[in-house]
PDB file of N, CA and C in Angstrom:
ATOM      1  N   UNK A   1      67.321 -89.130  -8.500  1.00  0.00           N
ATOM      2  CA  UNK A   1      68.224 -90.215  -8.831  1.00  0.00           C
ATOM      3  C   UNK A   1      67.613 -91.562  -8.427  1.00  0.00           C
ATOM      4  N   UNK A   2      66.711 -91.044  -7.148  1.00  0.00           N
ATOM      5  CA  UNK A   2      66.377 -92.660  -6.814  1.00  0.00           C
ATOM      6  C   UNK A   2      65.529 -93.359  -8.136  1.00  0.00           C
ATOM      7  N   UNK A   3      64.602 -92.334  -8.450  1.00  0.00           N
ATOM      8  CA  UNK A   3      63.966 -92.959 -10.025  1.00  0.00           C
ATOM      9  C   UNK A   3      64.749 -93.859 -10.971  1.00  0.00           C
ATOM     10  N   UNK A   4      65.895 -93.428 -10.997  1.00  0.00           N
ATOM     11  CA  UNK A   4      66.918 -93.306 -12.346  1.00  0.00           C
ATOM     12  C   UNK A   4      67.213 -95.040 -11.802  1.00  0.00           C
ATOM     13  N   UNK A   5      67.702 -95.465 -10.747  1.00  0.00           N
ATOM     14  CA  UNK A   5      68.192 -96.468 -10.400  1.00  0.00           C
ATOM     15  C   UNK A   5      66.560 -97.529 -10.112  1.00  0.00           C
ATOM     16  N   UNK A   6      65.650 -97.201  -9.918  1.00  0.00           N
ATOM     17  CA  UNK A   6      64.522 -97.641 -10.437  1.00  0.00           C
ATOM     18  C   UNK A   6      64.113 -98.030 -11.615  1.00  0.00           C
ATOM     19  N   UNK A   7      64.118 -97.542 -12.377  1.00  0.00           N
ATOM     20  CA  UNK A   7      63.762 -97.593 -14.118  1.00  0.00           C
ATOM     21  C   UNK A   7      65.027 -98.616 -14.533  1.00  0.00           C
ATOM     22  N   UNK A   8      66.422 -98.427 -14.231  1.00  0.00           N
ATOM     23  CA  UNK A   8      67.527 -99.131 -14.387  1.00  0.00           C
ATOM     24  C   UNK A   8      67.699-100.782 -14.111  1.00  0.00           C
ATOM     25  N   UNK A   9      66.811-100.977 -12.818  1.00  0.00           N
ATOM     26  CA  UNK A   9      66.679-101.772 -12.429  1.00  0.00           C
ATOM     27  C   UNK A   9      65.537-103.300 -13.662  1.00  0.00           C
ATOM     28  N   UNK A  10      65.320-103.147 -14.555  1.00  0.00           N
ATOM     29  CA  UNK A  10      64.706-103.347 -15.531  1.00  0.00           C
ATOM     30  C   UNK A  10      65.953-103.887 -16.420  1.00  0.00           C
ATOM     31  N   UNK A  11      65.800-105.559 -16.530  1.00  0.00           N
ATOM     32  CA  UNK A  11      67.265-105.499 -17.677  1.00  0.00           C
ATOM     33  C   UNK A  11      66.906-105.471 -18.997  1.00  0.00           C
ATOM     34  N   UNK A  12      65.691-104.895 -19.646  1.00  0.00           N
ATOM     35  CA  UNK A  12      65.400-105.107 -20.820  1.00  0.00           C
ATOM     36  C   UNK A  12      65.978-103.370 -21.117  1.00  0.00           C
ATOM     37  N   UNK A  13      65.063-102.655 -19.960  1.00  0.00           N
ATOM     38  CA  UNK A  13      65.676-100.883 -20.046  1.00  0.00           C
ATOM     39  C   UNK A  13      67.132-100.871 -19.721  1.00  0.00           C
ATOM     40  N   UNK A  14      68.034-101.610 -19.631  1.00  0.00           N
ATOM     41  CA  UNK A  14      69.401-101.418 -20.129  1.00  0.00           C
ATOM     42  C   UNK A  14      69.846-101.725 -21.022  1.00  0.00           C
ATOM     43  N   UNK A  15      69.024-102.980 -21.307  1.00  0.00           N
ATOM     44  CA  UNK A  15      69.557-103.652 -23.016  1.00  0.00           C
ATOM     45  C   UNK A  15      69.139-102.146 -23.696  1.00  0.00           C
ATOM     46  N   UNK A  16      68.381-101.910 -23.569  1.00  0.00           N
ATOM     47  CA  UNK A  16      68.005-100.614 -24.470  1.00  0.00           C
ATOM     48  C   UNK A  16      68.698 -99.004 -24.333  1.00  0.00           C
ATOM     49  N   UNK A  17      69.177 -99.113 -23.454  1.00  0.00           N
ATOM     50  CA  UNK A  17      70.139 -98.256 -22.914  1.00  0.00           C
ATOM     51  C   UNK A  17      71.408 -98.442 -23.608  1.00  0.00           C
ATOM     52  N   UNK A  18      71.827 -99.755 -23.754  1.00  0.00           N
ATOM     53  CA  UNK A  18      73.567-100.301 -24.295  1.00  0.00           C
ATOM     54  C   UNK A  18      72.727-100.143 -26.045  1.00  0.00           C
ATOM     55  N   UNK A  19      72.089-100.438 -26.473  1.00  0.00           N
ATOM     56  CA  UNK A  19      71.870-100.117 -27.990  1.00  0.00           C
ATOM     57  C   UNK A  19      71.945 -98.242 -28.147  1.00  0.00           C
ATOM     58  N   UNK A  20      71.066 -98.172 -27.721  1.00  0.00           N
ATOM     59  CA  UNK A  20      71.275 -96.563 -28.214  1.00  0.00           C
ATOM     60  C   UNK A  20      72.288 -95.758 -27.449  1.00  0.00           C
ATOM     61  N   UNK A  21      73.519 -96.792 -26.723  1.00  0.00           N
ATOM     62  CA  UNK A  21      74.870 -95.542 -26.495  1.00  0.00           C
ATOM     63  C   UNK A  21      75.682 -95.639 -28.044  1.00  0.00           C
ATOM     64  N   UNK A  22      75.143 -96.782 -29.026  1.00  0.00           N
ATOM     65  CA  UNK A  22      75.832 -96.832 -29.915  1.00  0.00           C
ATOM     66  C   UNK A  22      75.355 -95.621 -31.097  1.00  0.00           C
ATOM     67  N   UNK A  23      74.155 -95.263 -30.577  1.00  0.00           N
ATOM     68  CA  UNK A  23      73.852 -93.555 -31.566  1.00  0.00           C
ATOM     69  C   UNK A  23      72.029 -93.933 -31.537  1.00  0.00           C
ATOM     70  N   UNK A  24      71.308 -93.217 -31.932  1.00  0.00           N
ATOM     71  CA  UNK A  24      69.958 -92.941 -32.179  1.00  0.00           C
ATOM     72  C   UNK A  24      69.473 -94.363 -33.158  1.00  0.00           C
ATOM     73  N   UNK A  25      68.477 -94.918 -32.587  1.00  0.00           N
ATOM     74  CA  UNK A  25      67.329 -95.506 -33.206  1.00  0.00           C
ATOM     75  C   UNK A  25      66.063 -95.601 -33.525  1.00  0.00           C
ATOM     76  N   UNK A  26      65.350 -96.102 -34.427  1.00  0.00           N
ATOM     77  CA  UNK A  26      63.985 -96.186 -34.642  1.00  0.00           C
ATOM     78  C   UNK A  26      63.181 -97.147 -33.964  1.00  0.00           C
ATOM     79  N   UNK A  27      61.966 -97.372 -33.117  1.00  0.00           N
ATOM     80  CA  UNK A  27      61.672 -98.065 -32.123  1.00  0.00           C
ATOM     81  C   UNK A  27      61.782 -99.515 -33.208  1.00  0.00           C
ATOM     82  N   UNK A  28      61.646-100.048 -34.354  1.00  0.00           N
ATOM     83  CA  UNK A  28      61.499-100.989 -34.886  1.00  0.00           C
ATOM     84  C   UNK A  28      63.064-101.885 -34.894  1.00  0.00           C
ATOM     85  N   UNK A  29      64.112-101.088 -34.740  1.00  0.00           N
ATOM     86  CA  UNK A  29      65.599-101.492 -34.729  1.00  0.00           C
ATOM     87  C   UNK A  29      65.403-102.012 -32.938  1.00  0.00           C
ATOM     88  N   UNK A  30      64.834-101.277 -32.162  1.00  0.00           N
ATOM     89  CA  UNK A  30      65.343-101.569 -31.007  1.00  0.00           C
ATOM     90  C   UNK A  30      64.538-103.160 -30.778  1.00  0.00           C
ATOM     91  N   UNK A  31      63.359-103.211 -31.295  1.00  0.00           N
ATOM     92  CA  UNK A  31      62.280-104.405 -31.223  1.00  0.00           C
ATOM     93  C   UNK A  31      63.410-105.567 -31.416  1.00  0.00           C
ATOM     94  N   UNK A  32      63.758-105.656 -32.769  1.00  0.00           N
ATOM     95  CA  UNK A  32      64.349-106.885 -33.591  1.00  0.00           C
ATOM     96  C   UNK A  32      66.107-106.995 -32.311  1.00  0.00           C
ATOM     97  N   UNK A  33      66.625-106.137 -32.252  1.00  0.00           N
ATOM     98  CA  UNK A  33      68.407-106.131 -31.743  1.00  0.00           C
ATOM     99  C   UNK A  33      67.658-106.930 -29.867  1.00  0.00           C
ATOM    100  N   UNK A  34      66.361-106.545 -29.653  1.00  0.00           N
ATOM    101  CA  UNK A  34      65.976-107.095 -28.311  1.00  0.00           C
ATOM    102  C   UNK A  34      64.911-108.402 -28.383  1.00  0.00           C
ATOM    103  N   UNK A  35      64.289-108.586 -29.414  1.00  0.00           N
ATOM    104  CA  UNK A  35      63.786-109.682 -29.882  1.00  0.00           C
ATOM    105  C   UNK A  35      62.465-109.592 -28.443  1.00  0.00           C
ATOM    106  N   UNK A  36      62.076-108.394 -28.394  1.00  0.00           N
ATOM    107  CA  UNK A  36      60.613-108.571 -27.757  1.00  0.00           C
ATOM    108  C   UNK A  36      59.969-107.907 -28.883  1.00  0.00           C
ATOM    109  N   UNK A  37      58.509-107.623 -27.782  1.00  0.00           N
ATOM    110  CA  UNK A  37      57.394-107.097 -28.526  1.00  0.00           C
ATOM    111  C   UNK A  37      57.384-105.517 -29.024  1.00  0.00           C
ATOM    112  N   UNK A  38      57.116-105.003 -30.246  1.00  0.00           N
ATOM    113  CA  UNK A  38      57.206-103.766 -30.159  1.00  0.00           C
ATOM    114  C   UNK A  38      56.155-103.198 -28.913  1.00  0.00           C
ATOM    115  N   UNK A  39      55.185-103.452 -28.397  1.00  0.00           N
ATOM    116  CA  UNK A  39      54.071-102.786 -27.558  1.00  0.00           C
ATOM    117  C   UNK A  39      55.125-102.946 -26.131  1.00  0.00           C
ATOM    118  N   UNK A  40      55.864-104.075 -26.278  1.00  0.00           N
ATOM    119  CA  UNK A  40      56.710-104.030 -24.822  1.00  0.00           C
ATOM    120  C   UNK A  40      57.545-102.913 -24.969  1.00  0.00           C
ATOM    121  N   UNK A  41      58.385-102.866 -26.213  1.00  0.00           N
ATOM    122  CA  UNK A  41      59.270-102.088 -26.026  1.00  0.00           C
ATOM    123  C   UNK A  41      58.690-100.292 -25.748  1.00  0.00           C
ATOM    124  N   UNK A  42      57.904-100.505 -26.518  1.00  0.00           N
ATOM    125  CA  UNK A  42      57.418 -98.846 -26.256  1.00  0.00           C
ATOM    126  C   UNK A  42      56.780 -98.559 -24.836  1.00  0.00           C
ATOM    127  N   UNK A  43      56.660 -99.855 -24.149  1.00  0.00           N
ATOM    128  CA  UNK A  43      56.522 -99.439 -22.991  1.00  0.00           C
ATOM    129  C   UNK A  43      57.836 -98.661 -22.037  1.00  0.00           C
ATOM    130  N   UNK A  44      58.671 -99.731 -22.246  1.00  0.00           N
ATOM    131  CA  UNK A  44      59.740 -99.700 -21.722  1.00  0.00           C
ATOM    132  C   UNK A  44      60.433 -98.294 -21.884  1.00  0.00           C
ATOM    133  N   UNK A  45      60.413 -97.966 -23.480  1.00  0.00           N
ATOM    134  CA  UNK A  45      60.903 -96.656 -24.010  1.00  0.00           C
ATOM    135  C   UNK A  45      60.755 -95.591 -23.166  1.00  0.00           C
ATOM    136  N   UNK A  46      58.873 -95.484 -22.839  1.00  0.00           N
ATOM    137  CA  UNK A  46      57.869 -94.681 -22.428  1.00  0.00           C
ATOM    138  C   UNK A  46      58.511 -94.507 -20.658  1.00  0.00           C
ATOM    139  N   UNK A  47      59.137 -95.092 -20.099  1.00  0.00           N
ATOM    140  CA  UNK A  47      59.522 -95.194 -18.731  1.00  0.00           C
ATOM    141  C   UNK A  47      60.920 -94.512 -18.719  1.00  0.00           C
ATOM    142  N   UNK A  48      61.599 -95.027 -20.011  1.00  0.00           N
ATOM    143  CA  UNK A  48      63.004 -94.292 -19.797  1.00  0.00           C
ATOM    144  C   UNK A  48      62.663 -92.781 -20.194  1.00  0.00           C
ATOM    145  N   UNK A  49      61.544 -92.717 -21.028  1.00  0.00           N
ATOM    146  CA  UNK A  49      61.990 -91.353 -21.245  1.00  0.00           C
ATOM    147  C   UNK A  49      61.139 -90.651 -20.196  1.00  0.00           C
ATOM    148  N   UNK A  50      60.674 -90.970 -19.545  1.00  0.00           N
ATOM    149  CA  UNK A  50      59.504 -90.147 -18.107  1.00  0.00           C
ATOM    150  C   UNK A  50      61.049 -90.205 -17.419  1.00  0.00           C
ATOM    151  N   UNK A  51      61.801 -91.035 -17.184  1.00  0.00           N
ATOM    152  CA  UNK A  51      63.095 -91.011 -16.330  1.00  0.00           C
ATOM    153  C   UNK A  51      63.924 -89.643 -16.682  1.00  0.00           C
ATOM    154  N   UNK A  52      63.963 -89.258 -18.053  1.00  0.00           N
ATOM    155  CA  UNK A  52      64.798 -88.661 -18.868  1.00  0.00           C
ATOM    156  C   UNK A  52      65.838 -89.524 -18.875  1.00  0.00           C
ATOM    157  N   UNK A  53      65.658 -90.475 -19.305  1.00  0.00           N
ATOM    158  CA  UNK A  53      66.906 -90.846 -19.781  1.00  0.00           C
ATOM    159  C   UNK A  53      67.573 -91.164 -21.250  1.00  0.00           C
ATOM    160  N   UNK A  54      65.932 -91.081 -21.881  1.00  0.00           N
ATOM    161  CA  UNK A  54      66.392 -90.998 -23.629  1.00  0.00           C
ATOM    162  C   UNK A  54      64.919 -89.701 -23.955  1.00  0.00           C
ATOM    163  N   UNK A  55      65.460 -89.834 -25.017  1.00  0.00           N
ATOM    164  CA  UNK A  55      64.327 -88.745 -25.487  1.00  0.00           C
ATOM    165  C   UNK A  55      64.355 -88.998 -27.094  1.00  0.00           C
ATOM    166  N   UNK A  56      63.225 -88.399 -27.677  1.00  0.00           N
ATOM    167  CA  UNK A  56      62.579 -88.892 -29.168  1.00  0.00           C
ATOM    168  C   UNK A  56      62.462 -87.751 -29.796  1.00  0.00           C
ATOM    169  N   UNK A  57      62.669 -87.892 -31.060  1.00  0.00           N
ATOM    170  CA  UNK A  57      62.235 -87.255 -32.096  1.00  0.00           C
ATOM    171  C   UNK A  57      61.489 -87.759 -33.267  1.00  0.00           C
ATOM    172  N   UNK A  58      60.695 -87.212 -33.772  1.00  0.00           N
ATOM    173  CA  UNK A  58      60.067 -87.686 -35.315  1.00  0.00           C
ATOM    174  C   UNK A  58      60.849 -87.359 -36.350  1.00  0.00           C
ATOM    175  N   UNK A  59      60.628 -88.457 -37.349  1.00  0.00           N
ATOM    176  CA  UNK A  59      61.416 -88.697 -38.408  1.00  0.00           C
ATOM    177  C   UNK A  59      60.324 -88.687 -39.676  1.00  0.00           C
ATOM    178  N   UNK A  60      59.413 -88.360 -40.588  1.00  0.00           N
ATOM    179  CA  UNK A  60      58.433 -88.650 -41.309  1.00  0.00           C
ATOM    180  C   UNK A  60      57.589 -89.439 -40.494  1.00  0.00           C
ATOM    181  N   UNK A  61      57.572 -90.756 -40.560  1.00  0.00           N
ATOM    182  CA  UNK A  61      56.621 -91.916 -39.798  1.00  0.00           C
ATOM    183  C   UNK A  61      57.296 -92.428 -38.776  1.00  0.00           C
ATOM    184  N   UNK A  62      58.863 -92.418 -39.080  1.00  0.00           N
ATOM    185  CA  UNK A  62      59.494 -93.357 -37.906  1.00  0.00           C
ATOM    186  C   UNK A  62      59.489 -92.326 -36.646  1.00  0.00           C
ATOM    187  N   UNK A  63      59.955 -92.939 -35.166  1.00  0.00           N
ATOM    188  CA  UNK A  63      60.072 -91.920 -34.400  1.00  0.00           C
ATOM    189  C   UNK A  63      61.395 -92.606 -33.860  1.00  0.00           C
ATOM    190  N   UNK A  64      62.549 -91.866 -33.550  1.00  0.00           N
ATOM    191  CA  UNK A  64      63.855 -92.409 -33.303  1.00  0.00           C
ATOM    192  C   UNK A  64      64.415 -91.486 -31.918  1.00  0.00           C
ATOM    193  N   UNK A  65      65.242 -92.517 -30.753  1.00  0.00           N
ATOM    194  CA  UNK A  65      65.218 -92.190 -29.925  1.00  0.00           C
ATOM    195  C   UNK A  65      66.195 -92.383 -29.672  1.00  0.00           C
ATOM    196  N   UNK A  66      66.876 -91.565 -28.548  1.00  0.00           N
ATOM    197  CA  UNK A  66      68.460 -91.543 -28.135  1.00  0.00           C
ATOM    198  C   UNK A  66      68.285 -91.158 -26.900  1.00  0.00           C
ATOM    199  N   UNK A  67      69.910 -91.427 -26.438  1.00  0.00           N
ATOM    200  CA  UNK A  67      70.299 -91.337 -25.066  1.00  0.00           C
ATOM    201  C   UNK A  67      70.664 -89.947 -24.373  1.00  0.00           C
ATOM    202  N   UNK A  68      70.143 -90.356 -23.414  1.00  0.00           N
ATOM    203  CA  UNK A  68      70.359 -88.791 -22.918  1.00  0.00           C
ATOM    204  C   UNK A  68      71.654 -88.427 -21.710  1.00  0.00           C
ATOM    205  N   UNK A  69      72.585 -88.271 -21.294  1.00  0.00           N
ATOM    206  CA  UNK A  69      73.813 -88.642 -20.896  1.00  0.00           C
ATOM    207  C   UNK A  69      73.549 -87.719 -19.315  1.00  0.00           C
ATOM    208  N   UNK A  70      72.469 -86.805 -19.377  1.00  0.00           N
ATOM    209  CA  UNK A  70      72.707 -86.268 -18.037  1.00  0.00           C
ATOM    210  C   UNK A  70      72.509 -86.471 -16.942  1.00  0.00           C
ATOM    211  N   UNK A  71      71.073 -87.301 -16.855  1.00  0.00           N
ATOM    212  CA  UNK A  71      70.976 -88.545 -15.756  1.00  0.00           C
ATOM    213  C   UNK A  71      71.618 -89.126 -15.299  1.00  0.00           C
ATOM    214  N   UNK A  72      72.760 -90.220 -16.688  1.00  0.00           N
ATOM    215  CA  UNK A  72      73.742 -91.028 -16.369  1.00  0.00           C
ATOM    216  C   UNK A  72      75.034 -89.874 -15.555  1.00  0.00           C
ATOM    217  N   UNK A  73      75.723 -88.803 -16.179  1.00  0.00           N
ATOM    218  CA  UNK A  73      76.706 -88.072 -15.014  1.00  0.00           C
ATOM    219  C   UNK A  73      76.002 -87.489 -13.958  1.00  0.00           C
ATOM    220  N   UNK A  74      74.797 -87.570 -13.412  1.00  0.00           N
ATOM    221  CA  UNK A  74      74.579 -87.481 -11.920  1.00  0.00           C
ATOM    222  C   UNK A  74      74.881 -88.749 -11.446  1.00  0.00           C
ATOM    223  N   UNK A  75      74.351 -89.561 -12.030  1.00  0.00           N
ATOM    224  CA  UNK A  75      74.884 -91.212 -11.148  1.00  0.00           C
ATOM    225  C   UNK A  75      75.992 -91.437 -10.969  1.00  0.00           C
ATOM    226  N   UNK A  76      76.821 -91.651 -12.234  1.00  0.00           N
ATOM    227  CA  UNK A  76      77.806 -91.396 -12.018  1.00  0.00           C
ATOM    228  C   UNK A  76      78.699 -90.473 -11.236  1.00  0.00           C
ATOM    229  N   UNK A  77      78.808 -89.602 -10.869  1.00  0.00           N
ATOM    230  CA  UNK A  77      78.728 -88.677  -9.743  1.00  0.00           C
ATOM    231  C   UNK A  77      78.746 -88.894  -8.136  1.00  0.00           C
ATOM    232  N   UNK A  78      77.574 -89.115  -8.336  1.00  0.00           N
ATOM    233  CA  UNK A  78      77.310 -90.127  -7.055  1.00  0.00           C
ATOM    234  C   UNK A  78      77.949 -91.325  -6.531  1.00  0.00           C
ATOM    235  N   UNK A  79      78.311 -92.168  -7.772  1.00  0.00           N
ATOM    236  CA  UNK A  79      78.886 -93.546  -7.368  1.00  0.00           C
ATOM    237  C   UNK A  79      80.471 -93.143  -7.067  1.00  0.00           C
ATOM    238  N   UNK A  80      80.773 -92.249  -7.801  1.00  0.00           N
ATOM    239  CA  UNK A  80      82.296 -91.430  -7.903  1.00  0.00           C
ATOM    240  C   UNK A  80      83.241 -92.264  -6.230  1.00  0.00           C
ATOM    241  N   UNK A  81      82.684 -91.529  -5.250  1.00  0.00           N
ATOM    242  CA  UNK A  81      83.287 -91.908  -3.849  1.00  0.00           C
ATOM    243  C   UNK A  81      83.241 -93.409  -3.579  1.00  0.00           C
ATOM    244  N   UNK A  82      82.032 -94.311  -4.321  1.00  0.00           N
ATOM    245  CA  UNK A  82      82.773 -96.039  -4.161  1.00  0.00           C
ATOM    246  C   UNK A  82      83.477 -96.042  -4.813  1.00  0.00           C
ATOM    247  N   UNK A  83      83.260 -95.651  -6.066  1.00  0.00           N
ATOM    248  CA  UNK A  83      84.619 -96.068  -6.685  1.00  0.00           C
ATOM    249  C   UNK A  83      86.010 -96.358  -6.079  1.00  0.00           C
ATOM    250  N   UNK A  84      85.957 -94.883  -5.884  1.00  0.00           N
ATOM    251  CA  UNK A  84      87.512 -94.792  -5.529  1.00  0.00           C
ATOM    252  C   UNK A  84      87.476 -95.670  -4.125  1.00  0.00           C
ATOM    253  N   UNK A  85      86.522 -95.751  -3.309  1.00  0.00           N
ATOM    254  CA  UNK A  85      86.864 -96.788  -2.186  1.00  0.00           C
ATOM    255  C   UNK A  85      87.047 -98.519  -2.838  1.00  0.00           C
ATOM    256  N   UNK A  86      86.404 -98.903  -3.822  1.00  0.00           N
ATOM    257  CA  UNK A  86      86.429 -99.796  -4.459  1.00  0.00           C
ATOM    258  C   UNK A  86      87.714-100.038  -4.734  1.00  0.00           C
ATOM    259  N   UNK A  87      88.499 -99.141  -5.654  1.00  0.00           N
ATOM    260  CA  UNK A  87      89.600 -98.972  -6.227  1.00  0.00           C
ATOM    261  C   UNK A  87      90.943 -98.944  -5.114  1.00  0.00           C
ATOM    262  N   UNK A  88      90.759 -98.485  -4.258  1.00  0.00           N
ATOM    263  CA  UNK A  88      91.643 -98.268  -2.728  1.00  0.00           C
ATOM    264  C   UNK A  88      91.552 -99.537  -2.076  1.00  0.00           C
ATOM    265  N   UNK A  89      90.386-100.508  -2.233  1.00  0.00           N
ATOM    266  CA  UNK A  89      90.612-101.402  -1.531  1.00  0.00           C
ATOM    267  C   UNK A  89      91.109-102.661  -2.702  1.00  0.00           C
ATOM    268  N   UNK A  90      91.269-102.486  -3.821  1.00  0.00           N
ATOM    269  CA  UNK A  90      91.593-103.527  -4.826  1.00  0.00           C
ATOM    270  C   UNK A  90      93.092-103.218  -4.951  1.00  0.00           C
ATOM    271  N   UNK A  91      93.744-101.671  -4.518  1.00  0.00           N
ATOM    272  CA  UNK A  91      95.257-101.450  -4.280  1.00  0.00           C
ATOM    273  C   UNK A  91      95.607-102.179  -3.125  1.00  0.00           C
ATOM    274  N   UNK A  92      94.539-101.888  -1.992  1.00  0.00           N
ATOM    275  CA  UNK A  92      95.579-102.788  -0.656  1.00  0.00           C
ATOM    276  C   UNK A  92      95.663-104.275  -1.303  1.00  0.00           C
ATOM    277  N   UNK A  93      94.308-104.547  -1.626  1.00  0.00           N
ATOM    278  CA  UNK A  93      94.704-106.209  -1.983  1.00  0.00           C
ATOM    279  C   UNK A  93      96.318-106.782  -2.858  1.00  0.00           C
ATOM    280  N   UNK A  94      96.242-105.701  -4.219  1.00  0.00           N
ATOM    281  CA  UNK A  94      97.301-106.117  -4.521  1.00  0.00           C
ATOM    282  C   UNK A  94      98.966-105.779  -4.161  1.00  0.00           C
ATOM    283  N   UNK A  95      99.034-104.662  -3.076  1.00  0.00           N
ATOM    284  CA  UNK A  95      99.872-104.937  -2.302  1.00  0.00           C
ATOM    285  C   UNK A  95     100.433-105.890  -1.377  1.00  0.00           C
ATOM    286  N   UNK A  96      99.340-106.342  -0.827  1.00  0.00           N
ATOM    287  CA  UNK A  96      99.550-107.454  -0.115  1.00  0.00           C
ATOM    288  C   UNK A  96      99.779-108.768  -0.973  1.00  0.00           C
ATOM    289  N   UNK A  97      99.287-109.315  -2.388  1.00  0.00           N
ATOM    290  CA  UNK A  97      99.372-109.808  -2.621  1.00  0.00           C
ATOM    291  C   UNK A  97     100.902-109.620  -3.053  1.00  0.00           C
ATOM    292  N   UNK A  98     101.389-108.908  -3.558  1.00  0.00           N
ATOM    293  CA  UNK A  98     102.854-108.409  -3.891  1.00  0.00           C
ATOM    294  C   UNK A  98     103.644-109.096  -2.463  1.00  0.00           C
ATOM    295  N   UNK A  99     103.232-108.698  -1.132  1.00  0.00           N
ATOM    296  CA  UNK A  99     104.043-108.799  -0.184  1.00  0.00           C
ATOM    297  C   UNK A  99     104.350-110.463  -0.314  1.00  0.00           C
ATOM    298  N   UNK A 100     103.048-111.272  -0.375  1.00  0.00           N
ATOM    299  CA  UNK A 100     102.971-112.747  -0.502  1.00  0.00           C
ATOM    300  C   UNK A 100     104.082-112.974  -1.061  1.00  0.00           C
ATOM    301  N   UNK A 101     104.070-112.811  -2.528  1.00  0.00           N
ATOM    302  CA  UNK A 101     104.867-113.215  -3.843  1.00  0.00           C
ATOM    303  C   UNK A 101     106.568-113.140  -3.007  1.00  0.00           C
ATOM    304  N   UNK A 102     106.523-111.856  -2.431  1.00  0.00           N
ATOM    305  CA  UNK A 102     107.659-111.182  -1.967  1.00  0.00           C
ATOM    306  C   UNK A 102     108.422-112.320  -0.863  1.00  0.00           C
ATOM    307  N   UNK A 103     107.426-112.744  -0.153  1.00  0.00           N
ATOM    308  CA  UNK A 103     107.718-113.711   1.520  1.00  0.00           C
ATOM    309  C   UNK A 103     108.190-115.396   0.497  1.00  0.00           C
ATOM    310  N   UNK A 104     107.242-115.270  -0.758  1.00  0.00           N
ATOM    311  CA  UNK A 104     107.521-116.854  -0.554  1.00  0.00           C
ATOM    312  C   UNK A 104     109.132-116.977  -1.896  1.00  0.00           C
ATOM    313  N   UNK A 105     109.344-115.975  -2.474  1.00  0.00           N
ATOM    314  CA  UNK A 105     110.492-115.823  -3.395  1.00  0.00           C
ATOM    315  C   UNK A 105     111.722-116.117  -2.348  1.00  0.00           C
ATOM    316  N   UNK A 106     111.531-115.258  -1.219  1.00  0.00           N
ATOM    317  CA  UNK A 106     112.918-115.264  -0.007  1.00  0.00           C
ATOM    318  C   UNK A 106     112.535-116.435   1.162  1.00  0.00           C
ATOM    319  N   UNK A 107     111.598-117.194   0.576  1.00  0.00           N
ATOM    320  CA  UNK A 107     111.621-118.248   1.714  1.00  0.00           C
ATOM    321  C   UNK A 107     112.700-119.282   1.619  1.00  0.00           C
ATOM    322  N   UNK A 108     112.854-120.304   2.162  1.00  0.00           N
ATOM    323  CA  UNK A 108     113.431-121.326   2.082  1.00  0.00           C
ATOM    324  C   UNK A 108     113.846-122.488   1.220  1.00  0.00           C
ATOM    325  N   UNK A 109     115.056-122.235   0.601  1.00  0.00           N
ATOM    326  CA  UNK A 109     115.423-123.254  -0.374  1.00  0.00           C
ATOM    327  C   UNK A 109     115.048-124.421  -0.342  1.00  0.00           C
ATOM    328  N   UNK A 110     114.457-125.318  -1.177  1.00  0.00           N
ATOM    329  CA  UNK A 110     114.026-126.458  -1.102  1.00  0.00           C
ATOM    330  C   UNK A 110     115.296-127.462  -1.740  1.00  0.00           C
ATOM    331  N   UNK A 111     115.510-128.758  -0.942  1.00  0.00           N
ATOM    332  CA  UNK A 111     116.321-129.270  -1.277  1.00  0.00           C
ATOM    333  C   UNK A 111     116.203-130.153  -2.960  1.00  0.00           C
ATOM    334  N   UNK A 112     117.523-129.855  -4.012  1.00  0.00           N
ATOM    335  CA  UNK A 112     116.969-131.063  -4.885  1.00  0.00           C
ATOM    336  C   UNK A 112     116.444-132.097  -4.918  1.00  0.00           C
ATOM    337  N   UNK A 113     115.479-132.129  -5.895  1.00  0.00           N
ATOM    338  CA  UNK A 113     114.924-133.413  -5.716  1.00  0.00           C
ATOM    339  C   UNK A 113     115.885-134.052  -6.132  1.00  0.00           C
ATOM    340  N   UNK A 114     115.798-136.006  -5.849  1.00  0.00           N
ATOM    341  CA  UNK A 114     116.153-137.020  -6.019  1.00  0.00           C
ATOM    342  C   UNK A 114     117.630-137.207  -5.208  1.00  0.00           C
ATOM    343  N   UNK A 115     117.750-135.871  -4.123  1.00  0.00           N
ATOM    344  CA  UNK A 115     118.989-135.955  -3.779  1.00  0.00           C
ATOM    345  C   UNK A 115     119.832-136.138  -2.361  1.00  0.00           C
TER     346      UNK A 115
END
């Protein structure tokens, strides 16, 4: 996993990651939607897929590559327990913020103005 968050760490290998969750591409689609070099991108490709995180097939001449989802549910996995601490601590917040709302509704009438 530590790899996985290595290779990730790359924001061009996520741009390329968020294109092909939308389904399989040909390295020439991914070039133009990322507006680098094809020799960059096939680098880049070449790293995710040593990661496993996409993998290729041939097409006649083209070679088209997709995502591979099992890498991503180990991470996911892993991150699972912040989450929910994430999520537990964004409930206390808005409890308390509730309590606020709560203290200043029953506070003290303010006198009319102009009166």
């Amino acid at each position: 996993m530590e790899r996985v968050f290595e290779v990730l760490s790359e924001p061009n290998r996520r741009r390329i990651l968020d294109v092909l969750r939308r389904g399989e591409r040909p390295v020439g689609d991914l070039v133009d939607r990322l507006g680098v070099s094809q020799p960059t991108v096939s680098k880049h490709l070449r790293t995710l897929r040593e990661a496993g995180l996409v993998e290729s097939r041939s097409e006649a001449q083209r070679r088209l590559y997709r995502l591979r989802t099992e890498p991503l549910r180990e991470l996911d996995a892993w991150l699972e327990p912040y989450r929910m601490l994430w999520e537990s601590r964004l409930g206390d917040l808005e409890r308390h913020l509730a309590t606020m709302d709560e203290d200043r509704d029953d506070g003290p009438e303010r006198p009319p103005e102009g009166g």
